[in-house]
Protein backbone atom coordinates (compact mmCIF):
# COMPACT_ATOMS: atom_id res chain seq x y z
CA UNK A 1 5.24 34.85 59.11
CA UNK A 2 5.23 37.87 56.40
CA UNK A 3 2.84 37.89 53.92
CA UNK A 4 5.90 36.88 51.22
CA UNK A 5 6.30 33.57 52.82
CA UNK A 6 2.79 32.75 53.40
CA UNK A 7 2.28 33.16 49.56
CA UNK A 8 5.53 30.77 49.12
CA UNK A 9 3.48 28.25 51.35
CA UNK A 10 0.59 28.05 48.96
CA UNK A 11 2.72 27.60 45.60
CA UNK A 12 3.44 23.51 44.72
CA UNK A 13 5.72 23.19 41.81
CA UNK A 14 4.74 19.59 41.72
CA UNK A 15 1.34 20.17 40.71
CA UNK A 16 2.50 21.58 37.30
CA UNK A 17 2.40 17.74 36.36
CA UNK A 18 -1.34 17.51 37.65
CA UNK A 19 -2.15 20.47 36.05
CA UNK A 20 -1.22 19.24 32.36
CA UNK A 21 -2.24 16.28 32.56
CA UNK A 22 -5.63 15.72 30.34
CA UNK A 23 -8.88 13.94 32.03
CA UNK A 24 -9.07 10.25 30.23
CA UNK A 25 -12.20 9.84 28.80
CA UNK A 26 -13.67 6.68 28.52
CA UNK A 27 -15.45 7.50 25.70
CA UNK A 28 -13.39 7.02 22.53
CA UNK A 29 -12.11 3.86 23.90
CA UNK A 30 -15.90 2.51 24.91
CA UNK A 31 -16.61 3.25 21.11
CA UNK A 32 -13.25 1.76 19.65
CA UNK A 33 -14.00 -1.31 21.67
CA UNK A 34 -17.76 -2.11 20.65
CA UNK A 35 -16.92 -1.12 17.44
CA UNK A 36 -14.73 -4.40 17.21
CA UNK A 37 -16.97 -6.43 19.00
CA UNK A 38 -19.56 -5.91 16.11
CA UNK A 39 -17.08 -6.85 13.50
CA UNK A 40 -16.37 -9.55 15.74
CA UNK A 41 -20.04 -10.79 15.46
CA UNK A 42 -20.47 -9.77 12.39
CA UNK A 43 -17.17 -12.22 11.23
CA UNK A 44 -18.83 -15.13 13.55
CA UNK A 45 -22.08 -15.49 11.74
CA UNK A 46 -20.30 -14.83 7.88
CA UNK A 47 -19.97 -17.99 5.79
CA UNK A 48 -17.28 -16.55 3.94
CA UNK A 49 -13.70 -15.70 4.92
CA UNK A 50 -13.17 -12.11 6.10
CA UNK A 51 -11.23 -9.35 4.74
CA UNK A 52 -9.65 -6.31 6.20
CA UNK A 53 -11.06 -5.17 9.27
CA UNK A 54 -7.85 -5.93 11.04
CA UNK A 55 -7.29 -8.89 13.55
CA UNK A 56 -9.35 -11.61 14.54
CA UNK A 57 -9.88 -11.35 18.23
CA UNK A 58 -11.41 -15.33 18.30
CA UNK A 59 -10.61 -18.41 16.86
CA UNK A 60 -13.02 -21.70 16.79
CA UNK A 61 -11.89 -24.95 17.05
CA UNK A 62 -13.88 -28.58 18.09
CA UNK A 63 -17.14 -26.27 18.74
CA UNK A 64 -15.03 -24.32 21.49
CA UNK A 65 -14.27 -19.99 20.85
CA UNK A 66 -10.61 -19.18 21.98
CA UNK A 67 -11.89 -15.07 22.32
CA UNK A 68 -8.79 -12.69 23.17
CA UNK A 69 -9.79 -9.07 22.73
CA UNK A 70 -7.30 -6.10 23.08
CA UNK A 71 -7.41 -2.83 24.06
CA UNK A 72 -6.91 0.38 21.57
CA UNK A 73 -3.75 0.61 22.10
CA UNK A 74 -3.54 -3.28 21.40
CA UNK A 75 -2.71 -4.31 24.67
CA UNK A 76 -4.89 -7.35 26.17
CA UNK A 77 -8.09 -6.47 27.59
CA UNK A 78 -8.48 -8.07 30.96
CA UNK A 79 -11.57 -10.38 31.79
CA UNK A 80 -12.00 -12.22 34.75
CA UNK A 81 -8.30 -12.38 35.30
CA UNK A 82 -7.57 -14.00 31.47
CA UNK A 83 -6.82 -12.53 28.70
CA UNK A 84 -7.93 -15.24 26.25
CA UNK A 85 -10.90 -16.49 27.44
CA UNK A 86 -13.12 -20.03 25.95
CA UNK A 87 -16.49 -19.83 25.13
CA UNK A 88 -18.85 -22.40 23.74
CA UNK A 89 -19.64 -21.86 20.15
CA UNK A 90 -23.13 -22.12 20.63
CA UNK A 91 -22.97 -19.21 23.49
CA UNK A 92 -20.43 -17.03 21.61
CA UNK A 93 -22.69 -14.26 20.22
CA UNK A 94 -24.74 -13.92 23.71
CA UNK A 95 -21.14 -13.50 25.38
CA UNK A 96 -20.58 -10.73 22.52
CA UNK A 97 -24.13 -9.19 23.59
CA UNK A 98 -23.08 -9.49 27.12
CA UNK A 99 -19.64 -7.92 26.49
CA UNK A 100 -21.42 -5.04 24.22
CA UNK A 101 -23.63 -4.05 27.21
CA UNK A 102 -20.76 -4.30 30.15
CA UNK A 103 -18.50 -2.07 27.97
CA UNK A 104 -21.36 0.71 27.31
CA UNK A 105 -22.43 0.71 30.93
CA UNK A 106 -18.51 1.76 31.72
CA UNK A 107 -17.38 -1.55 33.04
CA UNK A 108 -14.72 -2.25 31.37
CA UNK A 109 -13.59 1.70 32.21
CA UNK A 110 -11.26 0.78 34.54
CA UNK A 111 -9.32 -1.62 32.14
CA UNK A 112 -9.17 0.63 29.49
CA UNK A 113 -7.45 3.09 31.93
CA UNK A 114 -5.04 1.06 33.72
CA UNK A 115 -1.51 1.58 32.56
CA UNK A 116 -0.91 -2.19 30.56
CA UNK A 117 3.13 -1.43 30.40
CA UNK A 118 5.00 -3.71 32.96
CA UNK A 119 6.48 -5.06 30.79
CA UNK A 120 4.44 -7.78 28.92
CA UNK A 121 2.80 -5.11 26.56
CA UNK A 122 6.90 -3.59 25.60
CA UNK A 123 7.50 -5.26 22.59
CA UNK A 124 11.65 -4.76 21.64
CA UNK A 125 12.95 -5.74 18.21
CA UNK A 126 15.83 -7.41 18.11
CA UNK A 127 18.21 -7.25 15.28
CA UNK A 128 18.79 -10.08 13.34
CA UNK A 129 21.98 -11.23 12.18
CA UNK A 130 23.78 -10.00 9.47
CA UNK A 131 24.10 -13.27 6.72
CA UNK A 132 27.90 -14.18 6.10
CA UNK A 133 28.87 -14.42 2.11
CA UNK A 134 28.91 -18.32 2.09
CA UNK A 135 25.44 -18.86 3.49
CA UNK A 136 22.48 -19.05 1.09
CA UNK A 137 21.08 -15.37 0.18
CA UNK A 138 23.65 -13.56 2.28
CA UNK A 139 26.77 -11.55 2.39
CA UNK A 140 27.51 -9.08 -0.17
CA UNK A 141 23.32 -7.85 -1.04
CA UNK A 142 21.59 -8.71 -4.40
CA UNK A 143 23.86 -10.45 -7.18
CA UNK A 144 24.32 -8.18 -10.52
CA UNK A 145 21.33 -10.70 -11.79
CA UNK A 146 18.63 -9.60 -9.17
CA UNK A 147 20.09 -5.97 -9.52
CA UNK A 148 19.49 -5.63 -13.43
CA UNK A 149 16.17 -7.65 -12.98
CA UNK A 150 14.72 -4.69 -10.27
CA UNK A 151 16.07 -2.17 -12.37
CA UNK A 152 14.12 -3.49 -15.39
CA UNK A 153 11.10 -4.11 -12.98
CA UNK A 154 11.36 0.13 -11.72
CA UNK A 155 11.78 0.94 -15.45
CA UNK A 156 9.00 -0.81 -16.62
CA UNK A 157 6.59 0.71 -13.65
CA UNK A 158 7.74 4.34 -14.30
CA UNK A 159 6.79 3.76 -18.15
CA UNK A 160 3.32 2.41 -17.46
């Protein structure tokens, strides 16, 4: 073998893939996660409705928590096998305690990693159908009325 070849030996195209491919770090998505857990507590023990602050990731109903927590990239997250898991009201914020501490020791890591898109986590919009002109509020767009009435609105926001 000539020293050409045995250089051609040690060179793997398919490692270019390897090679570009960034370390995951837990990290960010440890923080993301905890981060909603907290508003999730915090939202449990308020009196008043919440606003903002995105999703609700639990619902109560007859003194039982329906708790469904996603991922950042709003997939499920995983535990014990469910994604919506129920949780006596009464035990809710020691769960949320519990689930603080098992996702800043790293063991949710694994979940946040895995690769959620087999399909159940591909969400495809389907076009709706285009109304015909003799059912209600379809065919030909917005009526002269509802035209002159949003041109009035437009003119009326550009002036003030």
């Amino acid at each position: 073998m000539s020293f050409l070849e045995a250089l051609h030996s040690l060179i793997d195209p398919a490692l270019k893939e390897a090679f570009d491919k960034r370390p995951y770090d837990p990290a960010s998505d440890r923080a993301w996660v905890v981060g909603r857990l907290e508003a999730a507590k915090s939202q449990y023990a308020s009196t008043e409705s919440t606003r903002g602050g995105g999703k609700r990731w639990w619902q109560l109903n007859n003194g039982i928590v329906a708790f469904s927590p996603t991922r950042r990239d709003r997939s499920p997250l995983v535990i014990n096998g469910q994604t919506t898991n129920f949780i006596p009201a009464e035990r809710f914020n020691d769960f949320i305690a519990a689930m603080i501490a098992a996702v800043k020791n790293g063991d949710f890591d694994k979940e946040f990693e895995a690769d959620n898109t087999n399909g159940t986590t591909v969400k495809v919009r389907v076009p709706r159908k285009a109304k015909e002109a003799g059912e209600a509020g379809g065919g030909a767009g917005w009526s002269e009325e509802r035209r002159a009435k949003f041109a009035a609105t437009m003119a009326a926001r550009k002036a003030g």
